[in-house]
PDB file of N, CA and C in Angstrom:
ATOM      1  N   UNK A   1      26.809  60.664   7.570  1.00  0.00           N
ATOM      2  CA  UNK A   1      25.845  59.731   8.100  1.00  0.00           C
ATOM      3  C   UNK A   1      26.029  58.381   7.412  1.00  0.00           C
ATOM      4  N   UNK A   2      25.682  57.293   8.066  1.00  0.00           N
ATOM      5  CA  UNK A   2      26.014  56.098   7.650  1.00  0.00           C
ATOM      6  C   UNK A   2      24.992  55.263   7.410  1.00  0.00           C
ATOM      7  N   UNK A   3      24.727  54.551   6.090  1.00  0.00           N
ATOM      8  CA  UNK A   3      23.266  53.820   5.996  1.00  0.00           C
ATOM      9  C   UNK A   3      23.006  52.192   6.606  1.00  0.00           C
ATOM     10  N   UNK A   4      22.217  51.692   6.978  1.00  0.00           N
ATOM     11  CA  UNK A   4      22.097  50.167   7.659  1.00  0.00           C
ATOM     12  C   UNK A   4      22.067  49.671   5.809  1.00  0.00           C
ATOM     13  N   UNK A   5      22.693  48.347   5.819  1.00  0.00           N
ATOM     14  CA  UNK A   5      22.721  47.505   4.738  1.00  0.00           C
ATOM     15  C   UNK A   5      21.698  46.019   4.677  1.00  0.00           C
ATOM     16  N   UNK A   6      22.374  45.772   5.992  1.00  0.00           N
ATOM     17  CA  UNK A   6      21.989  44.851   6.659  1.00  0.00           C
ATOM     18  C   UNK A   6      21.827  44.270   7.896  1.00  0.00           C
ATOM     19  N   UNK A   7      21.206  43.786   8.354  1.00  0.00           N
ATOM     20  CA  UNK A   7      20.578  42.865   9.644  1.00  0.00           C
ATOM     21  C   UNK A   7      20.531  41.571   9.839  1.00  0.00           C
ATOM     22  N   UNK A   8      20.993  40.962  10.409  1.00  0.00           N
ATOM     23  CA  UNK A   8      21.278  39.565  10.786  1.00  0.00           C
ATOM     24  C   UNK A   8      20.906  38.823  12.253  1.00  0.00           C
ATOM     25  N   UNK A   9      19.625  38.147  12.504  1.00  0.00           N
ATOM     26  CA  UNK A   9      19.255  37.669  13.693  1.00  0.00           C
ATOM     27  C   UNK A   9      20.706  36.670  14.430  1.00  0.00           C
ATOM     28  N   UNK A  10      20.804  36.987  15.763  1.00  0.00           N
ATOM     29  CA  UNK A  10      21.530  36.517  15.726  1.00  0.00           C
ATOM     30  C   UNK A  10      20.965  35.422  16.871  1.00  0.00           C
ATOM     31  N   UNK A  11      21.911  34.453  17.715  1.00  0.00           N
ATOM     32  CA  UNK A  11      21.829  33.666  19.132  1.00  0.00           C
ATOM     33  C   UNK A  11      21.497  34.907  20.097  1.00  0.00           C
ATOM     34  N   UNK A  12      20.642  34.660  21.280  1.00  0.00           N
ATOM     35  CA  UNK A  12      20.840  35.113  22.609  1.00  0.00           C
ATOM     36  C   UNK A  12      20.373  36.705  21.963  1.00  0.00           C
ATOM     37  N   UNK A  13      19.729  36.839  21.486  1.00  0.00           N
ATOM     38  CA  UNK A  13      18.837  38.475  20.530  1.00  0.00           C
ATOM     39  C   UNK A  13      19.713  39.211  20.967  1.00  0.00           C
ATOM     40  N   UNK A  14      21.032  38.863  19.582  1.00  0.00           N
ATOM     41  CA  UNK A  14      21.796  39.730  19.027  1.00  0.00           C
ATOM     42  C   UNK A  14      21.105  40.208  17.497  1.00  0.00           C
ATOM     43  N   UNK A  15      22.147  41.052  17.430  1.00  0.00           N
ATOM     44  CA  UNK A  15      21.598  41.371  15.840  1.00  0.00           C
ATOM     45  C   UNK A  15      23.099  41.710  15.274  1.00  0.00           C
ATOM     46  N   UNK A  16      23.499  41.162  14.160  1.00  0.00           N
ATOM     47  CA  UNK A  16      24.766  41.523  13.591  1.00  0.00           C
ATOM     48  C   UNK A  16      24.329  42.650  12.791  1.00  0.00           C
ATOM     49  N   UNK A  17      24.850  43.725  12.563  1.00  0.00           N
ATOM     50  CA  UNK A  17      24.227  44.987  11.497  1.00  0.00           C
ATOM     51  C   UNK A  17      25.856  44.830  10.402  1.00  0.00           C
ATOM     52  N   UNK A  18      25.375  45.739   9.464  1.00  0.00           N
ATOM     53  CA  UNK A  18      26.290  45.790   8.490  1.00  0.00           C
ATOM     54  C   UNK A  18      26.146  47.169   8.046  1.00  0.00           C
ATOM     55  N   UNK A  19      27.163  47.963   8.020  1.00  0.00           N
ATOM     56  CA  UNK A  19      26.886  49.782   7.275  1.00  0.00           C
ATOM     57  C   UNK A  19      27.868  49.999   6.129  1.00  0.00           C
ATOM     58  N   UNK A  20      27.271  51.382   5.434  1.00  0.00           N
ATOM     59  CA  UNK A  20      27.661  51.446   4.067  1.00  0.00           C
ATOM     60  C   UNK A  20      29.309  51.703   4.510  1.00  0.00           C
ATOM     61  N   UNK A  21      29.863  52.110   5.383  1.00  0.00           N
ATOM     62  CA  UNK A  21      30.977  52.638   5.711  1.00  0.00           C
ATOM     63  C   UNK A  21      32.107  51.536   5.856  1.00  0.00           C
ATOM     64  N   UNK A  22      31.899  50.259   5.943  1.00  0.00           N
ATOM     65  CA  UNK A  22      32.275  49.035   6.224  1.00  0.00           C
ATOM     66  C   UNK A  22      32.253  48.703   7.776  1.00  0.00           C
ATOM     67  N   UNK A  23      31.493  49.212   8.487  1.00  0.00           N
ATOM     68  CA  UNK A  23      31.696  48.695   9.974  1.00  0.00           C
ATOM     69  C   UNK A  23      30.324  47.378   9.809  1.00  0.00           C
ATOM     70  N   UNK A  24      31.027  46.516  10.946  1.00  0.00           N
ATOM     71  CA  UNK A  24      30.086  44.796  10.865  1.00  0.00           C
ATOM     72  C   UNK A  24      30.212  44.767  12.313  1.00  0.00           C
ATOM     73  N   UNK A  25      29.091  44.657  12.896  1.00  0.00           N
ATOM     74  CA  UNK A  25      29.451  44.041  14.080  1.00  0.00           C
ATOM     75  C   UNK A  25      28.044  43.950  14.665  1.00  0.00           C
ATOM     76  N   UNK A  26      27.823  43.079  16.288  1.00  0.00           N
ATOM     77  CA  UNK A  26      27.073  42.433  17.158  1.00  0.00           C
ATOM     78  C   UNK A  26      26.378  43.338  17.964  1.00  0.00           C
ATOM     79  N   UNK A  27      25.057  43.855  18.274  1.00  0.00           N
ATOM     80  CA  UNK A  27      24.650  44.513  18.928  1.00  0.00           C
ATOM     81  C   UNK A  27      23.671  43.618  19.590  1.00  0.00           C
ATOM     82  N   UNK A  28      23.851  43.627  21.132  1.00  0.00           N
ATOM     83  CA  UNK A  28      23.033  43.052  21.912  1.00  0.00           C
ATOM     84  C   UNK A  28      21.726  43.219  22.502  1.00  0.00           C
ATOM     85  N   UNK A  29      20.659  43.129  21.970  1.00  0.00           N
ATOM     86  CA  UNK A  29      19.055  44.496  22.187  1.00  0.00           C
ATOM     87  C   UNK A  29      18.385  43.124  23.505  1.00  0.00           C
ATOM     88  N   UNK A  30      19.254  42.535  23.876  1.00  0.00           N
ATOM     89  CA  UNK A  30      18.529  41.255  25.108  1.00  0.00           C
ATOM     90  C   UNK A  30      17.438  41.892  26.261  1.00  0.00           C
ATOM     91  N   UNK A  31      18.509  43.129  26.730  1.00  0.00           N
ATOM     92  CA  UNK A  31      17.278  43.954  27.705  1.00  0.00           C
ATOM     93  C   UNK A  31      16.186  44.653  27.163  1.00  0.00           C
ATOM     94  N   UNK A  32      15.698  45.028  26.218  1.00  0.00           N
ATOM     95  CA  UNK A  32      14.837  44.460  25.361  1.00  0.00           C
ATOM     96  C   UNK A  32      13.802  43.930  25.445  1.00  0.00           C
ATOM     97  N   UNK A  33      13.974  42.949  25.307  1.00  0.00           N
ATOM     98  CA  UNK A  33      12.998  42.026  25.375  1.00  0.00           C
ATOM     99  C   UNK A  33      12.305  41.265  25.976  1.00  0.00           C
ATOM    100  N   UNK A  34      11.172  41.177  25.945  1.00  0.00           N
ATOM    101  CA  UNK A  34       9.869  41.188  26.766  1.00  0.00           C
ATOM    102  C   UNK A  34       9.453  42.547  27.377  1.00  0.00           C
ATOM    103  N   UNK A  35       9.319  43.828  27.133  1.00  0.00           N
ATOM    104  CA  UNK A  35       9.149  45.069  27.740  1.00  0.00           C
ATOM    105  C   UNK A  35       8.227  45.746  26.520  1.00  0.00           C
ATOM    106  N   UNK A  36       7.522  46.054  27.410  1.00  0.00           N
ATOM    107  CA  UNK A  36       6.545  47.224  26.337  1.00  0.00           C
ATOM    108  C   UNK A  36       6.208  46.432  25.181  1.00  0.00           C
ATOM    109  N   UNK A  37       6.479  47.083  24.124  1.00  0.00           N
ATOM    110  CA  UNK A  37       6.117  46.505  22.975  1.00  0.00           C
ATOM    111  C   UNK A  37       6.789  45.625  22.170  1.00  0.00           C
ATOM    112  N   UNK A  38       8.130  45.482  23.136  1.00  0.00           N
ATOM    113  CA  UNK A  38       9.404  44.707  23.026  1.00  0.00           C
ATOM    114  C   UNK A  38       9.015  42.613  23.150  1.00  0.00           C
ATOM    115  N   UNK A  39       7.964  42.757  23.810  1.00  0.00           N
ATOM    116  CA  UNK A  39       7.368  41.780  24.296  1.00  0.00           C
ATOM    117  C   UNK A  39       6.821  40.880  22.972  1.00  0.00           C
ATOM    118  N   UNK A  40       6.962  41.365  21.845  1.00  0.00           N
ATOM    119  CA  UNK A  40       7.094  40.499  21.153  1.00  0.00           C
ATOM    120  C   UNK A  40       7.580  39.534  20.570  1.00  0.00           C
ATOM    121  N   UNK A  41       9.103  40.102  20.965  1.00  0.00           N
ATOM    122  CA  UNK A  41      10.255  39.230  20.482  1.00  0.00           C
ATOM    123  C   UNK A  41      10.601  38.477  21.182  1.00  0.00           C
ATOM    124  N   UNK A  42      10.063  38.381  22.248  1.00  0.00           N
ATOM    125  CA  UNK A  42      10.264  36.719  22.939  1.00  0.00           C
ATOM    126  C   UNK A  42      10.018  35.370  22.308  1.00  0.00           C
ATOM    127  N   UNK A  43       9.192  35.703  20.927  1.00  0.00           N
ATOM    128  CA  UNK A  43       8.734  34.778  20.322  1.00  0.00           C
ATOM    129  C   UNK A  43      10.036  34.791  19.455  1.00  0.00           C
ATOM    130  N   UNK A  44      10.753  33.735  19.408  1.00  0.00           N
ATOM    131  CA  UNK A  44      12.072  33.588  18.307  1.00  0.00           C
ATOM    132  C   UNK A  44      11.462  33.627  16.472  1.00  0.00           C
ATOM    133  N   UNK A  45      10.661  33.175  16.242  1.00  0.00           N
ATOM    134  CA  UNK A  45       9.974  33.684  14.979  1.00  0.00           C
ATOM    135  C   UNK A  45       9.748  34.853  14.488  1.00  0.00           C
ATOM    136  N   UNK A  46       9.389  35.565  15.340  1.00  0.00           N
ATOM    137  CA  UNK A  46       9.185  37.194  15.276  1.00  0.00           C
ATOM    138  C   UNK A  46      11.086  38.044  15.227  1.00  0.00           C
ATOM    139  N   UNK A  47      11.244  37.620  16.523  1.00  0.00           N
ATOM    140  CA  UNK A  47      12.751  38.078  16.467  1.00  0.00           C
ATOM    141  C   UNK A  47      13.744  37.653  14.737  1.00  0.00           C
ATOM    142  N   UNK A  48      13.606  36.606  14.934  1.00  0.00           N
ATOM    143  CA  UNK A  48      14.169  36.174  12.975  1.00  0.00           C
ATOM    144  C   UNK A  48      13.795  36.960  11.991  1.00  0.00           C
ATOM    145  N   UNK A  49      12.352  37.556  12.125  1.00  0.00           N
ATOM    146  CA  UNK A  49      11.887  38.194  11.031  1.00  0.00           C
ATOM    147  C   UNK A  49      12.370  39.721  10.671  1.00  0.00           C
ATOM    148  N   UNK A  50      13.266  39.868  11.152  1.00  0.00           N
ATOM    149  CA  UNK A  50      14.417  41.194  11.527  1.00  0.00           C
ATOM    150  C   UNK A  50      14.798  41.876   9.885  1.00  0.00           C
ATOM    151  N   UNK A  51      14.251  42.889   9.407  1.00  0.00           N
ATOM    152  CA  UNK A  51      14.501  43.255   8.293  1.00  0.00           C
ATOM    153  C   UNK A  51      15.185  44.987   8.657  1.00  0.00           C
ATOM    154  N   UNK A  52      15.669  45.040   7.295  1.00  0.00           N
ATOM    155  CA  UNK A  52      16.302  46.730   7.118  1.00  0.00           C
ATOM    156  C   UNK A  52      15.061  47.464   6.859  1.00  0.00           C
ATOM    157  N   UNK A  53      14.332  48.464   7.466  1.00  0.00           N
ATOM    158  CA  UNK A  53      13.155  48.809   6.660  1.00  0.00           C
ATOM    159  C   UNK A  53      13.704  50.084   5.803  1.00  0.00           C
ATOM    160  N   UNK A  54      12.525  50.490   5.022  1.00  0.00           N
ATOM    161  CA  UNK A  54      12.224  51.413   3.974  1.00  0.00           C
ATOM    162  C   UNK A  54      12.868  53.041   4.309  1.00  0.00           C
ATOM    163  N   UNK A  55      13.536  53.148   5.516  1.00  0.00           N
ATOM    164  CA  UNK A  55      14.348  54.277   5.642  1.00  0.00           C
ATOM    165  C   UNK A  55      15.094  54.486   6.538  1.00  0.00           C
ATOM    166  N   UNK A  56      16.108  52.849   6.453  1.00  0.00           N
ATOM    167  CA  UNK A  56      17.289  51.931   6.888  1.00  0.00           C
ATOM    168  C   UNK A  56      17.170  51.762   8.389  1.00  0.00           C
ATOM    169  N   UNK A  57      15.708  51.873   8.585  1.00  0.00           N
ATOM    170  CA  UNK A  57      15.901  51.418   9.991  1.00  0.00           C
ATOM    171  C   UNK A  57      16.153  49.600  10.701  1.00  0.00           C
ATOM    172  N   UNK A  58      16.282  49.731  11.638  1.00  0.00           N
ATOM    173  CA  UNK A  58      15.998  47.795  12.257  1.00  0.00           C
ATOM    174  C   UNK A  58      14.474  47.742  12.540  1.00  0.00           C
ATOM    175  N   UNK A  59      14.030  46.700  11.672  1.00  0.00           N
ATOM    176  CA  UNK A  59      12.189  46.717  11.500  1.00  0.00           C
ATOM    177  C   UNK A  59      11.917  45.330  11.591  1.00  0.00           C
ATOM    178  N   UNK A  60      11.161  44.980  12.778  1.00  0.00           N
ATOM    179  CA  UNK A  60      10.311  44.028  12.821  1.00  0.00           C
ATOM    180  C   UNK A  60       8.771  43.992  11.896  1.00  0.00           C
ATOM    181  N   UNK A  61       8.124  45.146  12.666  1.00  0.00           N
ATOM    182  CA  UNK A  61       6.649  45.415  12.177  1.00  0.00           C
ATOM    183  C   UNK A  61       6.327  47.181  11.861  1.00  0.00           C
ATOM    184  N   UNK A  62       5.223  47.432  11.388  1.00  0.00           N
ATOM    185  CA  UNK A  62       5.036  49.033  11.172  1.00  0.00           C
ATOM    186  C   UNK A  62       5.177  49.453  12.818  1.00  0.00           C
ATOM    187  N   UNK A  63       4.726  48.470  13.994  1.00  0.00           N
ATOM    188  CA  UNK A  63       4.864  49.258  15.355  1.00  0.00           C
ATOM    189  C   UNK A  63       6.178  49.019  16.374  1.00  0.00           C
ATOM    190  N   UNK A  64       7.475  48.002  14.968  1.00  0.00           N
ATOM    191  CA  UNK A  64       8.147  47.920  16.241  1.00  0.00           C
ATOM    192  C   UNK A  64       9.914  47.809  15.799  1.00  0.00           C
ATOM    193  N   UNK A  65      10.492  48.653  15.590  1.00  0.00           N
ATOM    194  CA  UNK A  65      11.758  49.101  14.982  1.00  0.00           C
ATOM    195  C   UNK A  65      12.588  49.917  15.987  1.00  0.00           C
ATOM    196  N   UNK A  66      14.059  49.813  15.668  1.00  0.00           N
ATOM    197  CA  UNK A  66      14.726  50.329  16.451  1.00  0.00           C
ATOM    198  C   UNK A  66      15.775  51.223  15.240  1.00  0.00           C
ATOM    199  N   UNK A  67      16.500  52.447  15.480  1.00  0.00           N
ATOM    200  CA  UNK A  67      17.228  53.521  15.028  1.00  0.00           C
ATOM    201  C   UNK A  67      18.326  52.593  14.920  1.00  0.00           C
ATOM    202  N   UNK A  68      18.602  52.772  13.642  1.00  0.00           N
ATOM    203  CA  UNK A  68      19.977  52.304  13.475  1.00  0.00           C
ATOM    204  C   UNK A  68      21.176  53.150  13.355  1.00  0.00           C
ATOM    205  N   UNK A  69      20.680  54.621  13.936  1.00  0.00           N
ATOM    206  CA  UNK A  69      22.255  55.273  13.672  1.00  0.00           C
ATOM    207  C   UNK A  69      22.389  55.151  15.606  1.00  0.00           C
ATOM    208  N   UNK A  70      21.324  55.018  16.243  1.00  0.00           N
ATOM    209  CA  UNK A  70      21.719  54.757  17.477  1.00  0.00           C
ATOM    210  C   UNK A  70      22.343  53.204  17.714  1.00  0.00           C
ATOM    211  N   UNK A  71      22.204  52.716  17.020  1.00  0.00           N
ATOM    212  CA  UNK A  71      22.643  51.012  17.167  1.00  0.00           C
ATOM    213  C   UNK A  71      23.979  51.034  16.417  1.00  0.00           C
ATOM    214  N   UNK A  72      24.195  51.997  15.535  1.00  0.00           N
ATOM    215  CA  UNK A  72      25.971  52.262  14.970  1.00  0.00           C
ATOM    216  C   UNK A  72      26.249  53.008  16.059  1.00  0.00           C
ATOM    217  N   UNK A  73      26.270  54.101  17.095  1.00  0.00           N
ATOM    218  CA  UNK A  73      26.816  54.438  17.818  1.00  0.00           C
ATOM    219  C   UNK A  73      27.316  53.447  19.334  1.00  0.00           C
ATOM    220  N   UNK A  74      26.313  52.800  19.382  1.00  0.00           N
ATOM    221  CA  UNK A  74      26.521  52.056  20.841  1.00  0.00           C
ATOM    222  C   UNK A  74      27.202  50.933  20.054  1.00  0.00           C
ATOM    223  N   UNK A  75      27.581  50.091  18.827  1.00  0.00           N
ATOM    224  CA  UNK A  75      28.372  49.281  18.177  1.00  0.00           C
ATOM    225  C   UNK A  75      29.946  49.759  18.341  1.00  0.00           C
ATOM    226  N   UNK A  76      29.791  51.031  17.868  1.00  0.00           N
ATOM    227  CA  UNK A  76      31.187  51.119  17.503  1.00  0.00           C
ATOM    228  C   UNK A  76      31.460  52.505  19.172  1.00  0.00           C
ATOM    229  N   UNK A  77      30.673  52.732  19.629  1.00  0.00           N
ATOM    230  CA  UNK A  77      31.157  53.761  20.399  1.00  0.00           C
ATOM    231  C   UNK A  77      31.665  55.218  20.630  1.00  0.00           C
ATOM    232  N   UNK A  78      31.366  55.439  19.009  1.00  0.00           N
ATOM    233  CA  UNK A  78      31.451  56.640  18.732  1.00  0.00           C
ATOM    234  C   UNK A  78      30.132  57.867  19.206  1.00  0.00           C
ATOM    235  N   UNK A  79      30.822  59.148  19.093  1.00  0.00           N
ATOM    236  CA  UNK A  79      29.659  60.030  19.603  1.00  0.00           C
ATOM    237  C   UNK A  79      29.190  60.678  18.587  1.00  0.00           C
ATOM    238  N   UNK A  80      27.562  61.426  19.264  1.00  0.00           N
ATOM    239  CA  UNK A  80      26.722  62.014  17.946  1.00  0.00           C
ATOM    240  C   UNK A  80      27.024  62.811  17.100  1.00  0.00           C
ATOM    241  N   UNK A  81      28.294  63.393  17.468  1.00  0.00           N
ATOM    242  CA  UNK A  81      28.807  64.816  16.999  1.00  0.00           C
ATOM    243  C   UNK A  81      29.669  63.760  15.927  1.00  0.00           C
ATOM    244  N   UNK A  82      30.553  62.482  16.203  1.00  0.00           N
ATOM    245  CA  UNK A  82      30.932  61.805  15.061  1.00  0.00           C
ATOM    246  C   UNK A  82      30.707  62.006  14.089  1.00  0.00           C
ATOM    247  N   UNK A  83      28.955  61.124  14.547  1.00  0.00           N
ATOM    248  CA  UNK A  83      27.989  60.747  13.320  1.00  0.00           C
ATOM    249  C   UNK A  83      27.688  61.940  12.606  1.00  0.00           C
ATOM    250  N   UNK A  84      27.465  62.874  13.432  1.00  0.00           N
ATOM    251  CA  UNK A  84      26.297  63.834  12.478  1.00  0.00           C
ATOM    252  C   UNK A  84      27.639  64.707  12.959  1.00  0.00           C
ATOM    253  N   UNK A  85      28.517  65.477  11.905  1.00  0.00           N
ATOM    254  CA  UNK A  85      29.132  66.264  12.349  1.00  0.00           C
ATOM    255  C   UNK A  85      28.851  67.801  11.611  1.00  0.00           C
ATOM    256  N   UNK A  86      27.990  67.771  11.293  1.00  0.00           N
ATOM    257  CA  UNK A  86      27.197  69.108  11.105  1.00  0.00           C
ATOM    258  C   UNK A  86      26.413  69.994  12.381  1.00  0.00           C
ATOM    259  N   UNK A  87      25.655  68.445  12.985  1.00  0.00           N
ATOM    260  CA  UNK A  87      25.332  68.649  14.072  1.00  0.00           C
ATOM    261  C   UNK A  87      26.272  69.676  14.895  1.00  0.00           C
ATOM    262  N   UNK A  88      27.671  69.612  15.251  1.00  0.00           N
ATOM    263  CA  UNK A  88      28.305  70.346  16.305  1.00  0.00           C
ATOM    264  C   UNK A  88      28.332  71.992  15.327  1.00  0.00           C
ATOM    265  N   UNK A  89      28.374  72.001  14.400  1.00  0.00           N
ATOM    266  CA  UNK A  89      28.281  73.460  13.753  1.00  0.00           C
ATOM    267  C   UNK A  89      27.563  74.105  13.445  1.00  0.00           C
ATOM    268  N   UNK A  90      25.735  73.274  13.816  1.00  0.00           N
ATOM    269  CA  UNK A  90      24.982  74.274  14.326  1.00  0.00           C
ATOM    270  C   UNK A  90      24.651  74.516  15.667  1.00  0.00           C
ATOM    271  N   UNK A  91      25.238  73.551  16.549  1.00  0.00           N
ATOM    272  CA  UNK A  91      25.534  73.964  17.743  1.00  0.00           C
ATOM    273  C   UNK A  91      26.557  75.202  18.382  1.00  0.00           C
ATOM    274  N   UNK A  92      27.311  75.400  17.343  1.00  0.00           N
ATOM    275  CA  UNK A  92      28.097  76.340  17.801  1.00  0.00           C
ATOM    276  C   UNK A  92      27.887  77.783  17.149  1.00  0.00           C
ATOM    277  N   UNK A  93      27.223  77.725  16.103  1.00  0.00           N
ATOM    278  CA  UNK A  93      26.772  79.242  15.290  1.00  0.00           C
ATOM    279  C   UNK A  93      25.619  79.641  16.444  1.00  0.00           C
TER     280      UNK A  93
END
């Protein structure tokens, strides 16, 4: 499993992430925003305020964060069985 390091607001609500593994790259969360509770980040102040939270997730507020091992998978394109490859060996016992 791979930990978030860092978060970086980006232009056009990207977010650059950074993981312990050395992967860096641009994730685009645009559809996103303005939806549900997503509707906050239309405000570019709010969107900036983009932190790693307290158990490496992508954290705006206590009500509004996104999974960062799902945001390393759709980055780099790898699958869950990748990430979690324990996962496939209790799938198969």
């Amino acid at each position: 499993m791979v930990k978030l390091l860092h978060v970086v607001p980006q232009a056009a609500y990207k977010l650059r992430l950074e993981y312990d593994d050395g992967t860096i790259g641009d994730v685009d969360v645009s559809a996103l925003i303005g939806k549900g509770i997503f509707q906050a980040l239309t405000d570019t102040v709010v969107f900036e305020s983009v932190t790693v939270g307290e158990h490496g997730e992508v954290r705006w507020s206590d009500e509004l964060e996104l999974c960062a091992d799902s945001l390393y998978l759709q980055m780099t394109g790898k699958s869950v069985e990748e990430l979690f490859p324990n996962l496939r060996a209790h799938v198969d016992a």
